[in-house]
Protein backbone atom coordinates (compact mmCIF):
# COMPACT_ATOMS: atom_id res chain seq x y z
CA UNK A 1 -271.19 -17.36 -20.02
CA UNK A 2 -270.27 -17.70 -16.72
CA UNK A 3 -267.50 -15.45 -14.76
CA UNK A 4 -264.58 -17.23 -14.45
CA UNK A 5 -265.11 -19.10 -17.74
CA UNK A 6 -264.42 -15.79 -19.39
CA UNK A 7 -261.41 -14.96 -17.05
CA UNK A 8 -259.67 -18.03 -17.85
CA UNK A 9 -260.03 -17.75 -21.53
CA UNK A 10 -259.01 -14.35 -21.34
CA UNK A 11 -255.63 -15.20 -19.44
CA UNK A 12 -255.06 -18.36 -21.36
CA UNK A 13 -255.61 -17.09 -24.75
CA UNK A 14 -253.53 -14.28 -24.12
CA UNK A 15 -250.84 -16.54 -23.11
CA UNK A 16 -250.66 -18.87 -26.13
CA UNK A 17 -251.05 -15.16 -28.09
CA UNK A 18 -247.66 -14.01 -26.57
CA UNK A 19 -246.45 -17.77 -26.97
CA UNK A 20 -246.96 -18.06 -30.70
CA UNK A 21 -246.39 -14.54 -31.62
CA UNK A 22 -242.43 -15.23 -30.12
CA UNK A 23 -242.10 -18.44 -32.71
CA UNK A 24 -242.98 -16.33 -35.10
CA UNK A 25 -240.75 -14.67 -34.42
CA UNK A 26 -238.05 -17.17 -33.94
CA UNK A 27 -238.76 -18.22 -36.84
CA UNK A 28 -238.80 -15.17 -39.02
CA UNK A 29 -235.23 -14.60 -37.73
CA UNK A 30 -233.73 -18.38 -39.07
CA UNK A 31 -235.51 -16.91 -42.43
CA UNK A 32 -233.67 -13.88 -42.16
CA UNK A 33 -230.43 -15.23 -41.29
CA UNK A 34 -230.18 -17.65 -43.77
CA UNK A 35 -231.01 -15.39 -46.43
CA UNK A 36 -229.21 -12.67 -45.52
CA UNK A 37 -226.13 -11.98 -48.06
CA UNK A 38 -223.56 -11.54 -45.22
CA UNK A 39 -221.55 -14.68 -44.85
CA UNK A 40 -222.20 -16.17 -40.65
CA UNK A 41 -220.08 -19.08 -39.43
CA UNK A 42 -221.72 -21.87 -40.02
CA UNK A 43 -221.24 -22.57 -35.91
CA UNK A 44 -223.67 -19.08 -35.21
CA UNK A 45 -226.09 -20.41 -37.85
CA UNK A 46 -226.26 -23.87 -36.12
CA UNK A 47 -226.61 -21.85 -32.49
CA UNK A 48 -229.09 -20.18 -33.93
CA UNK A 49 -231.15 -22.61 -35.55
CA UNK A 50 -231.00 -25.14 -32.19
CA UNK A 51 -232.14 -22.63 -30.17
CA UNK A 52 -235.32 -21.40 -32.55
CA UNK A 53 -235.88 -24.72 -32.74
CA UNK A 54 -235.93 -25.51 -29.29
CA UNK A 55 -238.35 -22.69 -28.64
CA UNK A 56 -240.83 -23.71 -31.33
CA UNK A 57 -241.22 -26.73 -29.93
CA UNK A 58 -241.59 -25.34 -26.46
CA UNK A 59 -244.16 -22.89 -27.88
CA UNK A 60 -245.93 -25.29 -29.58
CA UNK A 61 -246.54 -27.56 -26.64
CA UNK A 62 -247.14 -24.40 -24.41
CA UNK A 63 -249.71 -23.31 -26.72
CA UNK A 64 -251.28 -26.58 -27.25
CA UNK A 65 -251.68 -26.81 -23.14
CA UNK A 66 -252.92 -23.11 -22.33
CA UNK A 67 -255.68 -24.10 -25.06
CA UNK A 68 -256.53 -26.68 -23.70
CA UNK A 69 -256.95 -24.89 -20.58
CA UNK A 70 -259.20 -22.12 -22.03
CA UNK A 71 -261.59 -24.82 -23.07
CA UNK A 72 -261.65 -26.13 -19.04
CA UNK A 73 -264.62 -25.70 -17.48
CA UNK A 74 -263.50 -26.34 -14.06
CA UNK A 75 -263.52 -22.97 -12.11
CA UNK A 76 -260.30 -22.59 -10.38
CA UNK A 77 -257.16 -22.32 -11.72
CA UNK A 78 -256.37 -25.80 -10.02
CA UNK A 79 -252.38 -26.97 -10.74
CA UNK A 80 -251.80 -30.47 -10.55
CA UNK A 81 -248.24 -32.24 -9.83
CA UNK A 82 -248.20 -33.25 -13.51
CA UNK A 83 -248.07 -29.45 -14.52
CA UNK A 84 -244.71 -28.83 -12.78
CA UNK A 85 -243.73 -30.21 -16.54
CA UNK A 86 -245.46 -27.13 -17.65
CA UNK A 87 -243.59 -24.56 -15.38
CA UNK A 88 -240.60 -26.12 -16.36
CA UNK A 89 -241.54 -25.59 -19.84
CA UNK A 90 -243.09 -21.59 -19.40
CA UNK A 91 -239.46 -21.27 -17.48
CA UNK A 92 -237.60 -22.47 -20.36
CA UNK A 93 -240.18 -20.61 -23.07
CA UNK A 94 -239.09 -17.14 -20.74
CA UNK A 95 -234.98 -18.13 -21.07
CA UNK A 96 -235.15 -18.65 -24.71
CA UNK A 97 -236.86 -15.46 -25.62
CA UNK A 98 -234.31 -13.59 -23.34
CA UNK A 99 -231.59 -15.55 -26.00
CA UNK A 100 -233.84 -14.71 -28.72
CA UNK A 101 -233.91 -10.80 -27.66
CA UNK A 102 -230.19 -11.08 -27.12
CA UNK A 103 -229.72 -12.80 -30.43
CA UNK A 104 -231.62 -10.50 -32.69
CA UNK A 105 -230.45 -7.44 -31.64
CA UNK A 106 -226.96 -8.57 -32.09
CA UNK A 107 -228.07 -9.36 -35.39
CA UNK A 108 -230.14 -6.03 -36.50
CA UNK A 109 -226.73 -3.99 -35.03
CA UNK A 110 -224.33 -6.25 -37.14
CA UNK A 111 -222.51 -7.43 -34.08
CA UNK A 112 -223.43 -11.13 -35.25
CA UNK A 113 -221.06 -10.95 -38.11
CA UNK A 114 -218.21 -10.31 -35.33
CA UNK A 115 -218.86 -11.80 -33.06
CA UNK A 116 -217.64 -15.68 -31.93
CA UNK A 117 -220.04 -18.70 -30.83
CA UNK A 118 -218.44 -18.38 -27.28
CA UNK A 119 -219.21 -14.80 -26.61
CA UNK A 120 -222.95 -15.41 -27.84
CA UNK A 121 -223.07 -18.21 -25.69
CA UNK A 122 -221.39 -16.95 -22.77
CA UNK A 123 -224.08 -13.81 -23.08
CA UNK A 124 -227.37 -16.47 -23.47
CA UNK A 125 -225.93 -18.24 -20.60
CA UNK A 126 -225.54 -14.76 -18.36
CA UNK A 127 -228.72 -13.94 -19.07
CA UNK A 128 -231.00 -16.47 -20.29
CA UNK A 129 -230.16 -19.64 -17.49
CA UNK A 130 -230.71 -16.75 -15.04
CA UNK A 131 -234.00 -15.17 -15.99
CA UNK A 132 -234.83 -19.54 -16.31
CA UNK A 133 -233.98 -19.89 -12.81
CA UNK A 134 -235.50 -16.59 -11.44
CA UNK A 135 -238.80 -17.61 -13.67
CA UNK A 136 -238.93 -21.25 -12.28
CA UNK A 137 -238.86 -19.83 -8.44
CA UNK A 138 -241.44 -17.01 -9.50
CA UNK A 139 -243.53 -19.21 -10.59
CA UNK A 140 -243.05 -22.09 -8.37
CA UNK A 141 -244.20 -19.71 -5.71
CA UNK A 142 -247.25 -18.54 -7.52
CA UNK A 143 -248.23 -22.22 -7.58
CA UNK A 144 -247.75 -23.06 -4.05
CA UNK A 145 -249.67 -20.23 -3.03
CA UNK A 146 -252.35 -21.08 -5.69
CA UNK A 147 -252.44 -24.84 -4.03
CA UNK A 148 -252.67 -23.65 -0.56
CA UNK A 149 -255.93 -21.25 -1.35
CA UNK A 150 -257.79 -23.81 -3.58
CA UNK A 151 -257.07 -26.73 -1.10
CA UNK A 152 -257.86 -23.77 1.97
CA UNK A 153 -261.01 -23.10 -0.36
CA UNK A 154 -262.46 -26.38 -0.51
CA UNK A 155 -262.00 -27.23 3.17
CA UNK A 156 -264.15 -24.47 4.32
């Protein structure tokens, strides 16, 4: 198998590893909520199921496309203007777990059963639209740099 074969399946299996692994466990935490025997508002079970929802179907399509780049055989880690849909959606996939963090330890502590929809969206907002934005810029970077040494790569 060649070299960067391997290095690409290691970094994008690893990815859609951590990707799926956090709709688990998304997921596990709508199953826990709704059968817990504490009574939620009805307006923190809704927040809460949007937003799992939301990032399971941001996980799934992040899996299915870091899968499909495992498979690749082309040897750089080329990014094309059509994945800027992609860091969009790793951006979003990075603000949502920050909720989901946020979200689950309010729940394991029993703050949830206190606490209002506006302070758990007020904190999701604090924290999750900024580690979005900060993510997106990251990341943006990474692939402008990436651009300029593959197109700086095949000129020379």
């Amino acid at each position: 198998m060649q070299m960067h074969r391997l290095i690409r399946q290691v970094v994008f299996y690893s990815l859609s590893a951590i990707v799926f692994y956090s709709a688990l466990e998304s997921a596990k935490f709508v199953y826990l909520l709704g059968s817990s025997k504490a009574l939620y508002p009805i307006s923190i079970f809704g927040f809460s199921l949007f937003y799992c929802t939301l990032l399971l179907l941001v996980s799934y399509s992040l899996g299915q496309k870091f899968l499909f780049e495992a498979t690749r055989t082309n040897p750089l880690f080329t990014i094309k203007r059509q994945s800027y849909q992609t860091l969009v959606m790793m951006s979003l996939f990075t603000g949502l777990t920050v909720i989901n963090v946020i979200v689950l330890s309010a729940f394991s502590s029993g703050k949830l059963l206190s606490s209002t929809l506006t302070d758990l969206c007020t904190l999701s907002l604090q924290y999750g639209v900024t580690t979005f934005i900060v993510t997106f810029i990251a990341l943006f970077v990474v692939i402008l740099i990436n651009n300029m040494m593959v197109s700086r790569g095949k000129y020379s």
